[in-house]
Protein backbone atom coordinates (compact mmCIF):
# COMPACT_ATOMS: atom_id res chain seq x y z
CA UNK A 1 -70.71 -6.27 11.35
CA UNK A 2 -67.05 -6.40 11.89
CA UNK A 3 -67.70 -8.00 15.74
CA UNK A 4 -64.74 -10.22 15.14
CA UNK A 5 -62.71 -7.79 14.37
CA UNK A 6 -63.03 -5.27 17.10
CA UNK A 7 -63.27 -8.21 19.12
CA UNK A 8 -59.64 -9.06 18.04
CA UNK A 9 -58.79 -5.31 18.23
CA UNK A 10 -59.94 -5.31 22.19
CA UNK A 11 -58.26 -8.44 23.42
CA UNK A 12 -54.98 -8.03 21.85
CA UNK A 13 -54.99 -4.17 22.89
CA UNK A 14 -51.58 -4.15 24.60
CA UNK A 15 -49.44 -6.07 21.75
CA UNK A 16 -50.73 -4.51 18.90
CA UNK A 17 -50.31 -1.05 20.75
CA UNK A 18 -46.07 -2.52 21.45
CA UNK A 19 -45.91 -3.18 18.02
CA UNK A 20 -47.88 -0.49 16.07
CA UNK A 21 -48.07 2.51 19.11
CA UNK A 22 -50.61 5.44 18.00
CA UNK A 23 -50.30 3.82 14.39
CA UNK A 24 -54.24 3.45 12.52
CA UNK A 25 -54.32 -0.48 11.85
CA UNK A 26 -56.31 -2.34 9.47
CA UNK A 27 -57.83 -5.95 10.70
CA UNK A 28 -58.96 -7.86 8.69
CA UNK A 29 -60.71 -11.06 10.28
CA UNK A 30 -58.23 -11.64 13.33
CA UNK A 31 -55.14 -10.10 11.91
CA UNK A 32 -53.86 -6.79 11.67
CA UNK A 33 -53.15 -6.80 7.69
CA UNK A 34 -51.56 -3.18 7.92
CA UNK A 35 -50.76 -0.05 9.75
CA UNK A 36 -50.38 3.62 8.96
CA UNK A 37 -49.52 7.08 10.11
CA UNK A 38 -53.33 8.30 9.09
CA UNK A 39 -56.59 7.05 8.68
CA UNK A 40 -56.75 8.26 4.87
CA UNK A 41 -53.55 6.29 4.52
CA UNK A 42 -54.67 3.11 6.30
CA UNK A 43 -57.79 2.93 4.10
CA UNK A 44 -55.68 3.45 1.07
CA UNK A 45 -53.15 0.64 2.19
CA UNK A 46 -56.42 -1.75 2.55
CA UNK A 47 -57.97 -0.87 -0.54
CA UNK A 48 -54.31 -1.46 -2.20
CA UNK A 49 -54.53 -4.56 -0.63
CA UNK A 50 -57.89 -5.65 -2.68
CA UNK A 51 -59.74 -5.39 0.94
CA UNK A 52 -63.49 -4.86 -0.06
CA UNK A 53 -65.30 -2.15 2.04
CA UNK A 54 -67.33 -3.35 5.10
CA UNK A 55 -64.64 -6.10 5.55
CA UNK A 56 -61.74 -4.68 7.44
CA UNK A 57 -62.00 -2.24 10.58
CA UNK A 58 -59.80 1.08 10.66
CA UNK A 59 -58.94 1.80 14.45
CA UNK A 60 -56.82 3.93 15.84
CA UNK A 61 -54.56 2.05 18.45
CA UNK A 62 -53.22 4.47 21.33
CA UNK A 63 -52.20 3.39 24.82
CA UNK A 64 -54.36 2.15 27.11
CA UNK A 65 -58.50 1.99 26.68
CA UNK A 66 -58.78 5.27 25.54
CA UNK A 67 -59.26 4.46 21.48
CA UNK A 68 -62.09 1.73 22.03
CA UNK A 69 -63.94 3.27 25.24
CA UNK A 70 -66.19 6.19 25.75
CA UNK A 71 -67.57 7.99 29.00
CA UNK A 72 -70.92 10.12 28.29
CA UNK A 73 -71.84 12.16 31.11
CA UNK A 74 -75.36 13.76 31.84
CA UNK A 75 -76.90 16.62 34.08
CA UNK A 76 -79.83 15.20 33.97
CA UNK A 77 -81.79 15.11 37.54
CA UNK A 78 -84.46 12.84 38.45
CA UNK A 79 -87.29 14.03 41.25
């Protein structure tokens, strides 16, 4: 569920971030169908737009790989 969308988000990274930078953008399919200051505001921008829940993704776009990737690290020791 919404694959194609962060798909989109990922691979276009670097012009969305020149032309929305540390905006929260709505995609919808393989467009970006808005942008917004907040996440409350995005969502209300999509559901303004007649967007139905489940088929747009919210994400945050900041520079570099930071808004899509996440490190988890572990103490955990094996003997």
């Amino acid at each position: 569920m919404l694959e194609k969308e962060f798909k989109y988000f990922v691979s276009h990274h670097d012009e969305i971030f020149r032309d929305h930078p540390n905006k929260f953008v709505v995609i919808s399919g393989e467009a970006v169908v808005s942008a917004a200051e907040s996440f409350d505001e995005a969502l209300s921008q999509a559901m303004a737009q007649g967007l139905e829940p489940g088929t747009f993704l919210i994400q945050e776009c900041t520079e570099g790989d930071d808004a899509y990737t996440q490190t988890f690290h572990t103490r955990v020791v094996f003997s």
